[in-house]
Protein backbone atom coordinates (compact mmCIF):
# COMPACT_ATOMS: atom_id res chain seq x y z
CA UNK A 1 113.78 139.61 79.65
CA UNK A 2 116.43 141.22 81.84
CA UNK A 3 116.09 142.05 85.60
CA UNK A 4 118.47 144.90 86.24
CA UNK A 5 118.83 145.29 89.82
CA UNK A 6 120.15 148.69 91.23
CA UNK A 7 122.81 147.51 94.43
CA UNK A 8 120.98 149.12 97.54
CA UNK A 9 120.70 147.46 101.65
CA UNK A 10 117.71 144.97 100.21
CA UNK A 11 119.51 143.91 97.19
CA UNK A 12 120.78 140.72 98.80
CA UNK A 13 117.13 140.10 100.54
CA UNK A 14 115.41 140.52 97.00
CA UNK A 15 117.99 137.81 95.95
CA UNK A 16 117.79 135.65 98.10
CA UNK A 17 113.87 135.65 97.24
CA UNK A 18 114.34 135.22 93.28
CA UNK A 19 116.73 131.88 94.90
CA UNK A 20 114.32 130.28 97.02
CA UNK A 21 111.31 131.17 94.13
CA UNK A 22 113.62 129.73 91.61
CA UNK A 23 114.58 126.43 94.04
CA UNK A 24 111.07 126.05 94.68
CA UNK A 25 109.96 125.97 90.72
CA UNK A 26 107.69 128.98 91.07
CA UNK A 27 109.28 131.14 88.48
CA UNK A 28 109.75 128.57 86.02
CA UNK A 29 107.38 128.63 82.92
CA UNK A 30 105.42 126.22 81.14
CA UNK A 31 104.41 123.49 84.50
CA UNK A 32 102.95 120.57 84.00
CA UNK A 33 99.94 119.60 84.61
CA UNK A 34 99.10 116.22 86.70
CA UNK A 35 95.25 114.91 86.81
CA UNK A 36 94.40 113.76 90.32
CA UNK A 37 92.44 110.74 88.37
CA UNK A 38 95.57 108.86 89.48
CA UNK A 39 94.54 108.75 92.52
CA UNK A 40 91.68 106.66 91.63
CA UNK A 41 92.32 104.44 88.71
CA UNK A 42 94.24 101.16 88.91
CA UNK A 43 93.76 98.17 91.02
CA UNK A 44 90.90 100.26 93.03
CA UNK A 45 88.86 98.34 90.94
CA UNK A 46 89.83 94.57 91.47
CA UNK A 47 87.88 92.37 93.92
CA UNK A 48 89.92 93.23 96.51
CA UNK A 49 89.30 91.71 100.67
CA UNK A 50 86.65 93.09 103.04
CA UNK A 51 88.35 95.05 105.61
CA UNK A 52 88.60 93.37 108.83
CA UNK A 53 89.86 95.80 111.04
CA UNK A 54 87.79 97.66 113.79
CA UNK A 55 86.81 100.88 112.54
CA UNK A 56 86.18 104.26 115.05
CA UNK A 57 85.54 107.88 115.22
CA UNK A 58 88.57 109.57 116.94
CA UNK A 59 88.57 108.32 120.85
CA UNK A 60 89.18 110.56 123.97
CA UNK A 61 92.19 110.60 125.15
CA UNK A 62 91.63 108.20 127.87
CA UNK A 63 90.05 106.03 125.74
CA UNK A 64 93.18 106.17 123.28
CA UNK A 65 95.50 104.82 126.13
CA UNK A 66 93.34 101.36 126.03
CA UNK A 67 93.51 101.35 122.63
CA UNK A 68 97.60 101.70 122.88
CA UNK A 69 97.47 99.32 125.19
CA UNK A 70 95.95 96.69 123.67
CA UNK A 71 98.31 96.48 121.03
CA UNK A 72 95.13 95.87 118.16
CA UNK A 73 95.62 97.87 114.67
CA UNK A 74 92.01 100.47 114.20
CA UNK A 75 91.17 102.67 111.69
CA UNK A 76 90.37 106.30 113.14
CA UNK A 77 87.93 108.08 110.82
CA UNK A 78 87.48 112.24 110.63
CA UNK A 79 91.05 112.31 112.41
CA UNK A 80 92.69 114.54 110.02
CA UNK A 81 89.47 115.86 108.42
CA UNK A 82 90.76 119.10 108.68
CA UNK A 83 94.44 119.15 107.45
CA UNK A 84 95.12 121.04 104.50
CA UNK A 85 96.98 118.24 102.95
CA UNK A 86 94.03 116.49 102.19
CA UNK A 87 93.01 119.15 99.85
CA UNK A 88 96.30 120.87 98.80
CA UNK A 89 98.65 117.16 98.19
CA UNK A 90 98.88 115.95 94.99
CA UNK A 91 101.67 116.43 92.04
CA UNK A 92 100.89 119.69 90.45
CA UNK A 93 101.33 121.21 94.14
CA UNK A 94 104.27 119.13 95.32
CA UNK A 95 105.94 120.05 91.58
CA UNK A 96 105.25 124.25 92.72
CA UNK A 97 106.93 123.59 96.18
CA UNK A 98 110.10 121.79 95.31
CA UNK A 99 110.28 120.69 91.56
CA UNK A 100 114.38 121.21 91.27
CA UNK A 101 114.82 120.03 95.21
CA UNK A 102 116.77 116.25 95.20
CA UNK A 103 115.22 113.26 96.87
CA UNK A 104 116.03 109.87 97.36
CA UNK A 105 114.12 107.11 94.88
CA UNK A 106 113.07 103.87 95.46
CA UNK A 107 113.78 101.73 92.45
CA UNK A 108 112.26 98.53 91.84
CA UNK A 109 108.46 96.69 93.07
CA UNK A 110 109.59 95.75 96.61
CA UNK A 111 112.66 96.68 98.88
CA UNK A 112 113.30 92.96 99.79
CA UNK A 113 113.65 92.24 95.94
CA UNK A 114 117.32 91.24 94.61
CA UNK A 115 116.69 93.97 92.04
CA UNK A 116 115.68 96.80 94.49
CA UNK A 117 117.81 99.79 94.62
CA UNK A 118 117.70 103.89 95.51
CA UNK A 119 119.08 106.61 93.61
CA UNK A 120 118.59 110.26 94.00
CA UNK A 121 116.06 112.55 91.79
CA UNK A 122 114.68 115.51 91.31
CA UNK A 123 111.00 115.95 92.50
CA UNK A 124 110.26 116.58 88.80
CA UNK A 125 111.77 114.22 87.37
CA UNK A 126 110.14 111.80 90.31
CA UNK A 127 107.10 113.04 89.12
CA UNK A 128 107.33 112.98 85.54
CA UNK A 129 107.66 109.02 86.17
CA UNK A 130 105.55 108.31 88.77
CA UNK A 131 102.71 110.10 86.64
CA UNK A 132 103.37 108.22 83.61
CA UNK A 133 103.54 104.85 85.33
CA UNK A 134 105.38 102.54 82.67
CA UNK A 135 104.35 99.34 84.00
CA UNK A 136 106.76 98.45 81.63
CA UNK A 137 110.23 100.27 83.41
CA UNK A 138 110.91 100.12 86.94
CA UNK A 139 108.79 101.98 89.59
CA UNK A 140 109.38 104.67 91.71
CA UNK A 141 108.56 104.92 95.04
CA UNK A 142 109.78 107.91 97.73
CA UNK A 143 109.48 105.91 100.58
CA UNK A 144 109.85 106.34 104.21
CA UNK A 145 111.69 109.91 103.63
CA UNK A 146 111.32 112.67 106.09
CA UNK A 147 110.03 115.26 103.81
CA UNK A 148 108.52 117.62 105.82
CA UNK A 149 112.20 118.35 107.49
CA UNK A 150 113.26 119.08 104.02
CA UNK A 151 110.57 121.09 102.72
CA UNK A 152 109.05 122.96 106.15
CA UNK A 153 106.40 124.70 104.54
CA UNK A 154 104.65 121.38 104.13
CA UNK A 155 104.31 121.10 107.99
CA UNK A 156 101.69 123.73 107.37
CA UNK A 157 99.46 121.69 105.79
CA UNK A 158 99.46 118.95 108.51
CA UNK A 159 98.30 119.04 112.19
CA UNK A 160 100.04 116.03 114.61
CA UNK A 161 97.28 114.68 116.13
CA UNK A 162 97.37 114.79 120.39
CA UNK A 163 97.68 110.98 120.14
CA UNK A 164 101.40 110.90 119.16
CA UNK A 165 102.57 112.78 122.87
CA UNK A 166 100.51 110.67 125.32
CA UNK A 167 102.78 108.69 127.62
CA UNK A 168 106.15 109.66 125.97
CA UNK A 169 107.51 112.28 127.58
CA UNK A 170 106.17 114.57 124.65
CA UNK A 171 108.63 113.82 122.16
CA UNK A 172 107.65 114.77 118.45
CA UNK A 173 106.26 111.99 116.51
CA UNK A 174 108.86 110.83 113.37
CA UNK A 175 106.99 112.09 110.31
CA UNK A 176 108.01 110.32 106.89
CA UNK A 177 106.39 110.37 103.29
CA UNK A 178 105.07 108.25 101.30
CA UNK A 179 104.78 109.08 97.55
CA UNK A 180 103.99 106.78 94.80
CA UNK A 181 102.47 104.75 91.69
CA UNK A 182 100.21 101.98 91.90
CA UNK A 183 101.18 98.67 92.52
CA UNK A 184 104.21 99.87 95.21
CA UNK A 185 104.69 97.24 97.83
CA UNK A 186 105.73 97.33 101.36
CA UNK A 187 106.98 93.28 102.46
CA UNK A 188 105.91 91.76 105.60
CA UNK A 189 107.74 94.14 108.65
CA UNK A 190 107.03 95.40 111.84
CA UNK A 191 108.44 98.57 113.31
CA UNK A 192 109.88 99.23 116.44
CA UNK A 193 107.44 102.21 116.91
CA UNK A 194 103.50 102.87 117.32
CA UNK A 195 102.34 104.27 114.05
CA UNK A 196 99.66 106.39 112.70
CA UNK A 197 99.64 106.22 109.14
CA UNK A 198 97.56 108.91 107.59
CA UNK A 199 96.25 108.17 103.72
CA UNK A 200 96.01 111.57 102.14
CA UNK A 201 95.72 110.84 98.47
CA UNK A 202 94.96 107.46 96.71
CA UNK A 203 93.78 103.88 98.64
CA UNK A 204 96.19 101.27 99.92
CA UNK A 205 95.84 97.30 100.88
CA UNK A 206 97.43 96.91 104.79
CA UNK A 207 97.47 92.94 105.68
CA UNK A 208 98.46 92.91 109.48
CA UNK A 209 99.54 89.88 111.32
CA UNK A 210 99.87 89.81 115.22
CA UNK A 211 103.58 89.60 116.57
CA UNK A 212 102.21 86.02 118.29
CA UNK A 213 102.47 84.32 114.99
CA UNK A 214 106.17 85.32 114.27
CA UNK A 215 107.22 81.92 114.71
CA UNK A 216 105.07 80.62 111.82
CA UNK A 217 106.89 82.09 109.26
CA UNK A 218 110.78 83.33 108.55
CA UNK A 219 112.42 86.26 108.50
CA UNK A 220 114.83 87.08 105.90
CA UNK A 221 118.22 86.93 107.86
CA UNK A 222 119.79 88.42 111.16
CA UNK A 223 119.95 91.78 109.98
CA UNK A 224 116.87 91.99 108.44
CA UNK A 225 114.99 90.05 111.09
CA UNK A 226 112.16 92.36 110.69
CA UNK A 227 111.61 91.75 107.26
CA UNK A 228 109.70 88.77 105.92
CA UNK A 229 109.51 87.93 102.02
CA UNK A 230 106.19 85.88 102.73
CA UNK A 231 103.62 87.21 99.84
CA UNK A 232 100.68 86.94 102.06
CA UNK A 233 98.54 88.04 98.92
CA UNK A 234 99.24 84.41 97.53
CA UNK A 235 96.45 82.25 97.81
CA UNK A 236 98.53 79.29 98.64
CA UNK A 237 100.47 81.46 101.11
CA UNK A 238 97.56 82.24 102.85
CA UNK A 239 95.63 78.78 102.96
CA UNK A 240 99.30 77.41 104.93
CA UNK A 241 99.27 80.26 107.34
CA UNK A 242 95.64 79.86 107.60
CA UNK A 243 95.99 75.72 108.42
CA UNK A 244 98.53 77.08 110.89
CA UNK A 245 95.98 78.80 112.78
CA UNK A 246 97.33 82.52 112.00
CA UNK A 247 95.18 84.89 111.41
CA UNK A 248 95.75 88.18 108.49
CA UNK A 249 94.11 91.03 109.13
CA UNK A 250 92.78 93.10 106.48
CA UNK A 251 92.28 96.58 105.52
CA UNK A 252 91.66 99.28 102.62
CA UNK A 253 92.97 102.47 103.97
CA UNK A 254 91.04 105.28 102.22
CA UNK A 255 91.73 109.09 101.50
CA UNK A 256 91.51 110.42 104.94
CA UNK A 257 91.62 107.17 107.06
CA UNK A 258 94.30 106.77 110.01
CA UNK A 259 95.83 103.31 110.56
CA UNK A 260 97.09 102.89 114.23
CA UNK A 261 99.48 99.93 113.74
CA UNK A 262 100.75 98.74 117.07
CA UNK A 263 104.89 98.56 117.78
CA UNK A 264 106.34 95.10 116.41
CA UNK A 265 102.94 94.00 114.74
CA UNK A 266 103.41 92.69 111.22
CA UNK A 267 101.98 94.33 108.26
CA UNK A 268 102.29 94.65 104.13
CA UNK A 269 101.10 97.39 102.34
CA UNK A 270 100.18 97.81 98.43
CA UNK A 271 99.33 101.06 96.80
CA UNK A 272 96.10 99.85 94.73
CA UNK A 273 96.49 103.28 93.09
CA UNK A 274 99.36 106.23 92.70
CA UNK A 275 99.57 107.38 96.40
CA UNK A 276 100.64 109.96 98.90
CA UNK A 277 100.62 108.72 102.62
CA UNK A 278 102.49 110.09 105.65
CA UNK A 279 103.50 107.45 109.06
CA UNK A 280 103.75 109.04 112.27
CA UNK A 281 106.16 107.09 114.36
CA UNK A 282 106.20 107.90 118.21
CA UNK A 283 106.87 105.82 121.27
């Protein structure tokens, strides 16, 4: 089929419409289709640790500042019970809003591997991979990438909870995605920032550690003194840091929960099934 297109004043409007449709993958034919039973295979099924983690209902705001303050990781339930996200996020929907848009990739199980490295895809072909989950090639993982800046209609679906401006001068929280297979692992790091990281599709192992046992255990060098390659899922691993008196914290982050992980406190994170999360970094 041709579209013939008489030159008049909204010529270059109408085509800069067919551009952005054509960008975003809405005028290409034949899509794929993704099941959202991703989301709920894998390891969701192994015996897996009971959460250890206080659990709440969101808190007032004055109530939140104690919670800051004590510098304690808690899951908030019903937080974001009534973003869009929860309900519109998955792959068929991400592949309608930016299928031929590029994005940095993850490559490898863990970023403090010697094998890790990044390269840059298209969504699609992100997708494509990430949905067929080869647990025989490398995985995929968009990680940490500030997608909503790149794709603004997705800021739509998502509603910053009142949390993230308390005591900081109202500065916008630093949103980053999350996108992934199962078995995608986080090593042991802190951040420099409070967190609220919201699990929107998919379930995810957090294993916390407070900042008072960083002297039990080494970090990987001087630049990367935030990074640990301890594999606190090891049972021997955990029986020395357990003789040592530290404690690990444990939680299962489900679809819809809110983690509040405290500036500089330790945790590792593994997707137990394919994933889509979004941190909300704030001071």
């Amino acid at each position: 089929m041709t579209l013939k297109m008489t030159p008049n004043k909204d010529s270059s409007n109408t085509l800069q419409y067919l551009i952005s449709l054509l960008d975003q993958g809405q005028m290409r034919s034949n899509p794929p289709t993704y099941s959202n039973d991703i989301f709920k295979a894998g390891q969701a099924t192994l015996k897996l640790p009971h959460s250890t983690v206080r659990t709440m209902n969101p808190p007032s705001l004055s109530d939140w500042l104690k919670i800051r303050n004590e510098m304690k990781p808690v899951v908030i339930k019903n937080l974001i019970s009534d973003w869009p996200a929860l309900q519109k996020w998955d792959l068929n929907y991400f592949w309608t809003v930016m299928a031929q848009r590029t994005v940095p990739i993850e490559i490898g199980k863990r970023y403090t591997d010697a094998d890790w490295g990044q390269k840059l895809l298209r969504f699609e072909d992100f997708l494509s991979k990430l949905y067929k989950g080869d647990k025989t090639k490398e995985k995929v993982y968009l990680a940490q990438h500030p997608l909503l800046e790149q794709i603004p209609q997705l800021e739509n679906d998502i509603i910053v909870p009142d949390y993230c401006y308390i005591g900081n001068n109202g500065d916008d929280a630093e949103l980053n995605a999350w996108i992934g297979p199962e078995g995608t692992i986080s090593s042991l790091h802190t951040d420099n920032k409070y967190n609220l990281f919201a699990q929107i599709k998919g379930r995810k192992l957090f294993k916390l550690i407070d900042p008072e046992y960083s002297s039990k255990f080494e970090v990987i060098d001087e630049v990367m003194f935030n990074s640990s390659r301890l594999d606190i899922e090891n049972n021997d691993v955990i029986a020395s840091l357990n003789s040592d008196d530290v404690i690990i914290e444990n939680v299962i982050l489900e679809e819809g929960d809110v983690l509040f992980i405290p500036k500089l406190y330790w945790h590792y994170v593994r997707s137990l099934t394919a994933s889509i999360s979004l941190s909300m970094w704030f001071e």
